[in-house]
N, C-alpha and C. Protein backbone atom coordinates (compact mmCIF):
# COMPACT_ATOMS: atom_id res chain seq x y z
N UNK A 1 215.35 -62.54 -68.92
CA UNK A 1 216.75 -62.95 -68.98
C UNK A 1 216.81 -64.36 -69.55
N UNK A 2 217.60 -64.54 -70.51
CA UNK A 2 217.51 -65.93 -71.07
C UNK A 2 219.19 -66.23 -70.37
N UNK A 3 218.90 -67.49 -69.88
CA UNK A 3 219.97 -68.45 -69.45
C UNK A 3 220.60 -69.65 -70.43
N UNK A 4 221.81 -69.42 -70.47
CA UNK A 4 222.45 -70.39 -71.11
C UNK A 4 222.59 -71.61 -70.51
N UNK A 5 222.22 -72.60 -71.02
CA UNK A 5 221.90 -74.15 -70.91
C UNK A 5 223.37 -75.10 -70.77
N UNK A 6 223.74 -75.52 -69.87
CA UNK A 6 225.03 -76.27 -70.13
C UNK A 6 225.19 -77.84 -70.05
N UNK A 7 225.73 -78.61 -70.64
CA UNK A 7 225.53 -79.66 -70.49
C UNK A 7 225.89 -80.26 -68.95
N UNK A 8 225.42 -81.46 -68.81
CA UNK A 8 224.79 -82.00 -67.42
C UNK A 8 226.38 -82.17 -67.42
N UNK A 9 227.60 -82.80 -66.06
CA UNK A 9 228.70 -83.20 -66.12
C UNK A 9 228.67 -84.60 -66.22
N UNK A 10 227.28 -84.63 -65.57
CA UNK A 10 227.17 -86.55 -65.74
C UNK A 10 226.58 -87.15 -67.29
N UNK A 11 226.68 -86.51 -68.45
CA UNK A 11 226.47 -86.63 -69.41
C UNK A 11 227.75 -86.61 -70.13
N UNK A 12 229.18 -86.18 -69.81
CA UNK A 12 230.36 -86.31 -70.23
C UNK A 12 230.65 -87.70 -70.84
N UNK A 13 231.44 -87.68 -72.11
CA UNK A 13 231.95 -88.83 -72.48
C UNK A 13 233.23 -88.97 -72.10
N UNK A 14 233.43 -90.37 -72.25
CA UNK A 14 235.05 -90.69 -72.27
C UNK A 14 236.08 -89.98 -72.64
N UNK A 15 235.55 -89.18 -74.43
CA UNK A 15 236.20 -88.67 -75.12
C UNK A 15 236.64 -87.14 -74.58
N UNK A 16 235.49 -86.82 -73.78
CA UNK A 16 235.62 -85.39 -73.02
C UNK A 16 236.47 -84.99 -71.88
N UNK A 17 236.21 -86.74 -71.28
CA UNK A 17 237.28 -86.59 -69.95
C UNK A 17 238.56 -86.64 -70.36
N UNK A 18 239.22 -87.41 -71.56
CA UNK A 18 240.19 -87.13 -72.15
C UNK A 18 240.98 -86.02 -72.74
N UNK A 19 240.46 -84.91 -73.32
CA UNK A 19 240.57 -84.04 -73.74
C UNK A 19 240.11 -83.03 -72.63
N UNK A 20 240.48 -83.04 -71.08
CA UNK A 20 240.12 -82.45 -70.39
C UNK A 20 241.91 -81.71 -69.87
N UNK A 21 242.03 -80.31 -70.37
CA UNK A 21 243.17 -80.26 -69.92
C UNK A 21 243.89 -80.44 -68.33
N UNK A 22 243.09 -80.40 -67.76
CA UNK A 22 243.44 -80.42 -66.21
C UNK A 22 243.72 -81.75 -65.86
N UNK A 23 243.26 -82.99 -66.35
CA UNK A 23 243.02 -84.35 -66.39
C UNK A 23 244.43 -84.42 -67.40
N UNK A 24 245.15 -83.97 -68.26
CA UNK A 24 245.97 -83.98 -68.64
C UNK A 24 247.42 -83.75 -68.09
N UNK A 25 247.16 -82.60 -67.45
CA UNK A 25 247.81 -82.20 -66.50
C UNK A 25 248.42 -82.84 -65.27
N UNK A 26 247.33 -83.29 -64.81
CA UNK A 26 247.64 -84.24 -63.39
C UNK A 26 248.08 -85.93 -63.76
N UNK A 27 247.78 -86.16 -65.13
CA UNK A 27 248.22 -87.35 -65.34
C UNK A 27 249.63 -87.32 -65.72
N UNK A 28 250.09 -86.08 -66.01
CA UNK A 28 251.78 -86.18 -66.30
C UNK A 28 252.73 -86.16 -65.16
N UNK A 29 251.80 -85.57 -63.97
CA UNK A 29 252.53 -85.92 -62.83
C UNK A 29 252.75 -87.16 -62.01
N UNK A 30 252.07 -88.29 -62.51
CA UNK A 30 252.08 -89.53 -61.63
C UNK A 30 251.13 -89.37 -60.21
N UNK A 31 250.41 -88.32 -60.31
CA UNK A 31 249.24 -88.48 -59.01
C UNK A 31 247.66 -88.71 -59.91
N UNK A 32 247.63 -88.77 -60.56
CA UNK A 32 246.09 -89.14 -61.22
C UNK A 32 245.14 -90.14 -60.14
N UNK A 33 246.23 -91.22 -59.85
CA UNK A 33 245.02 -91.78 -58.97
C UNK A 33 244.40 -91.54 -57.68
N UNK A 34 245.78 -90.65 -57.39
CA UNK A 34 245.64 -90.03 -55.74
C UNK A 34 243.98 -88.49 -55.68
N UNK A 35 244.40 -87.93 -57.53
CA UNK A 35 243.61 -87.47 -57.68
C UNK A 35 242.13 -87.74 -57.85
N UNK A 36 241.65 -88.76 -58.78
CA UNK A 36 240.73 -89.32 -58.54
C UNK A 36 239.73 -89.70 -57.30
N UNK A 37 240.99 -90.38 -56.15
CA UNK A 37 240.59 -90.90 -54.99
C UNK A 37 239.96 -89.67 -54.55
N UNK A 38 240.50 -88.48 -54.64
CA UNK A 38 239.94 -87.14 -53.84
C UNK A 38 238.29 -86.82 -54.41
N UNK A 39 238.10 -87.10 -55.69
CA UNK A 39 237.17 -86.92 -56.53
C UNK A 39 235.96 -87.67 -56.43
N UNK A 40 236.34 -89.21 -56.28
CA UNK A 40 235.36 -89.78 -55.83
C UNK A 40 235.20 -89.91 -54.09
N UNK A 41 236.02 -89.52 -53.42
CA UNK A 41 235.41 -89.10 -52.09
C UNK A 41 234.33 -87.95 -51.84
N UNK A 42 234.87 -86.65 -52.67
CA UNK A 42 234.05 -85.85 -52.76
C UNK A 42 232.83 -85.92 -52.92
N UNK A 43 232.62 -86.88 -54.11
CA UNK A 43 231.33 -87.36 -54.68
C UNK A 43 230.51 -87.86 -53.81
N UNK A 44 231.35 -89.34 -52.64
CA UNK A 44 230.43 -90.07 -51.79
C UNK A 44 229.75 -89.21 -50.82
N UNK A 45 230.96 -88.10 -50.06
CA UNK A 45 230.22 -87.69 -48.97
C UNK A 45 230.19 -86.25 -48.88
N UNK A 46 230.85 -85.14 -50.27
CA UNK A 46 230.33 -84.14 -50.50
C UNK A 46 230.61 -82.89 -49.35
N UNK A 47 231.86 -83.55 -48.68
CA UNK A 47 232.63 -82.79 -46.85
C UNK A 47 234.03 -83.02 -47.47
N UNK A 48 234.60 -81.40 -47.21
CA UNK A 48 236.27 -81.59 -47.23
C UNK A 48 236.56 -82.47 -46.21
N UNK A 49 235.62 -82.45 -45.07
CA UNK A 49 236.57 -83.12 -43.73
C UNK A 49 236.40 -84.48 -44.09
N UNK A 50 235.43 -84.87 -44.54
CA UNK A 50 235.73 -86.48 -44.62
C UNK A 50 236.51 -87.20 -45.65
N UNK A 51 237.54 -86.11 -46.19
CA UNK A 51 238.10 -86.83 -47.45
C UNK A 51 239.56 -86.27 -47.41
N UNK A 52 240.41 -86.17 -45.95
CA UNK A 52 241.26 -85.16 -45.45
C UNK A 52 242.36 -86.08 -45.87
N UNK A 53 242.30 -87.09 -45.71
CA UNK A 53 243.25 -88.23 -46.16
C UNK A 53 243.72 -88.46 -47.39
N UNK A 54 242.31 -88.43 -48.00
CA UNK A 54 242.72 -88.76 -49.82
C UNK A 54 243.71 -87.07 -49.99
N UNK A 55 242.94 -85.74 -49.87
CA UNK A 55 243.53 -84.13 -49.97
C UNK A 55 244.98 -84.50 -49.69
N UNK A 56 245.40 -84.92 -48.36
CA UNK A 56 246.96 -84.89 -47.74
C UNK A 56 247.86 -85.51 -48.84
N UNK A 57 247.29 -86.79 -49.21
CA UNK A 57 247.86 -87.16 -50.34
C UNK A 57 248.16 -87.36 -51.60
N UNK A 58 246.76 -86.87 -51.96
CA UNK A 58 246.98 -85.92 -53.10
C UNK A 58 248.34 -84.61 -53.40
N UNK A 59 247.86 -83.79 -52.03
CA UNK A 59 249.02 -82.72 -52.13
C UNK A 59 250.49 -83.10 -51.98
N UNK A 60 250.49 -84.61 -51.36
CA UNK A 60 252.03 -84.38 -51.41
C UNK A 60 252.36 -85.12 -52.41
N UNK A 61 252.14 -85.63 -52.90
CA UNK A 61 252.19 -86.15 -54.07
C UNK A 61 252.84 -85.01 -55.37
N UNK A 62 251.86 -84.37 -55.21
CA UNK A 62 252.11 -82.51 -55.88
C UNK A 62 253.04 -82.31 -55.83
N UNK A 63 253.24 -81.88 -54.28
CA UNK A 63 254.39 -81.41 -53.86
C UNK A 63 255.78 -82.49 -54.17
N UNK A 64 255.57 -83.29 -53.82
CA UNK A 64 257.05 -84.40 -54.48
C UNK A 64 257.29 -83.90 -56.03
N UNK A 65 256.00 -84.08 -56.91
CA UNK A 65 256.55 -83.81 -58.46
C UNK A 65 256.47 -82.69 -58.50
N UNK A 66 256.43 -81.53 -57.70
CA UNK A 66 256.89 -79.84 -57.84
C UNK A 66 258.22 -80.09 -57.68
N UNK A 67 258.65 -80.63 -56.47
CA UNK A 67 260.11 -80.76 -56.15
C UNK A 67 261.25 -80.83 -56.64
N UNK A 68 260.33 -81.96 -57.46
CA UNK A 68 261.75 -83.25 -58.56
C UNK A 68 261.62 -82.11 -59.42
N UNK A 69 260.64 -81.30 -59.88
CA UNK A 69 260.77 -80.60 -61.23
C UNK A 69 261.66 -79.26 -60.87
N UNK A 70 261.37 -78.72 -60.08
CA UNK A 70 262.53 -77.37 -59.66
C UNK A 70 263.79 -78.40 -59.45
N UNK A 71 263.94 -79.54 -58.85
CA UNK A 71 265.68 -80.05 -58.84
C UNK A 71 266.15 -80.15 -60.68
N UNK A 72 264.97 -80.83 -61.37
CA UNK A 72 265.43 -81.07 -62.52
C UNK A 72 266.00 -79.78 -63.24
N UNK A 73 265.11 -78.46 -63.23
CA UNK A 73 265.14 -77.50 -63.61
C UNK A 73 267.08 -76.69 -63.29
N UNK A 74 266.80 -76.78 -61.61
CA UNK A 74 268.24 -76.56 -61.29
C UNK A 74 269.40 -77.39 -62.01
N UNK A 75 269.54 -78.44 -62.06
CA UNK A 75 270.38 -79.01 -62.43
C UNK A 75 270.19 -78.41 -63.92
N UNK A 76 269.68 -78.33 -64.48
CA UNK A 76 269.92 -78.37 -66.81
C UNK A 76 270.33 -76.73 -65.89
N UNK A 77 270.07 -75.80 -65.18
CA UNK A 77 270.23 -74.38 -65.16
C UNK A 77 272.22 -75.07 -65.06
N UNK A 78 272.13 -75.40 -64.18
CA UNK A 78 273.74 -75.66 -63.79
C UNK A 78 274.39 -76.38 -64.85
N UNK A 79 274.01 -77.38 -65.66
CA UNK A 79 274.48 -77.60 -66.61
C UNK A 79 275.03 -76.98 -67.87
N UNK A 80 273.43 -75.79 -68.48
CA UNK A 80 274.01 -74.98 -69.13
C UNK A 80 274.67 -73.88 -68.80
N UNK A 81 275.14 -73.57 -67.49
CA UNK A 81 275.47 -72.56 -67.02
C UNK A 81 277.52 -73.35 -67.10
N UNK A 82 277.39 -74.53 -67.48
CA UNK A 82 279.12 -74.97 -67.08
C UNK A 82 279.27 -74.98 -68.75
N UNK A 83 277.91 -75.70 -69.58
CA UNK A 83 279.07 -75.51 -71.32
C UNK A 83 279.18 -73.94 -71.71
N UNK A 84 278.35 -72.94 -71.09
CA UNK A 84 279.10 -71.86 -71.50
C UNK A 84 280.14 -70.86 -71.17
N UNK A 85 280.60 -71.62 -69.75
CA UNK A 85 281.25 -71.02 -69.24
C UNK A 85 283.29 -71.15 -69.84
């Protein structure tokens, strides 16, 4: 069986973490750093439980810019729902 070889993650460039869509993603929400914090906790001690703090806030964070985005969403729905009426 021949195995495919993948590059190391700790060999990533700058340019890679950039062009990382998920890293894209979370930076349009305004939690990037909350995300990070979760990331490098993970890293130090490698236990969901010891990093329950950075997770909580990470998620609500989420959850706030899920929020604002379904209110935003409602409102343009209600908006275009009054110029065509």
């Amino acid at each position: 069986i021949r195995r495919m070889s993948y590059p190391s993650p700790h060999d990533r460039t700058r340019k890679d973490d950039e062009d990382d869509p998920v890293d894209q993603m979370i930076s349009r929400t305004g939690c990037a750093e909350l995300h990070y914090a979760v990331q490098e906790c993970m890293a130090e001690h490698q236990d969901w439980r010891a990093c329950q703090k950075q997770v909580q806030s990470f998620k609500d964070c989420m959850t706030n810019f899920q929020n604002a985005q379904k209110e935003q969403r409602r409102a343009q729905s209600q908006t275009s729902n009054k110029s065509t009426s």
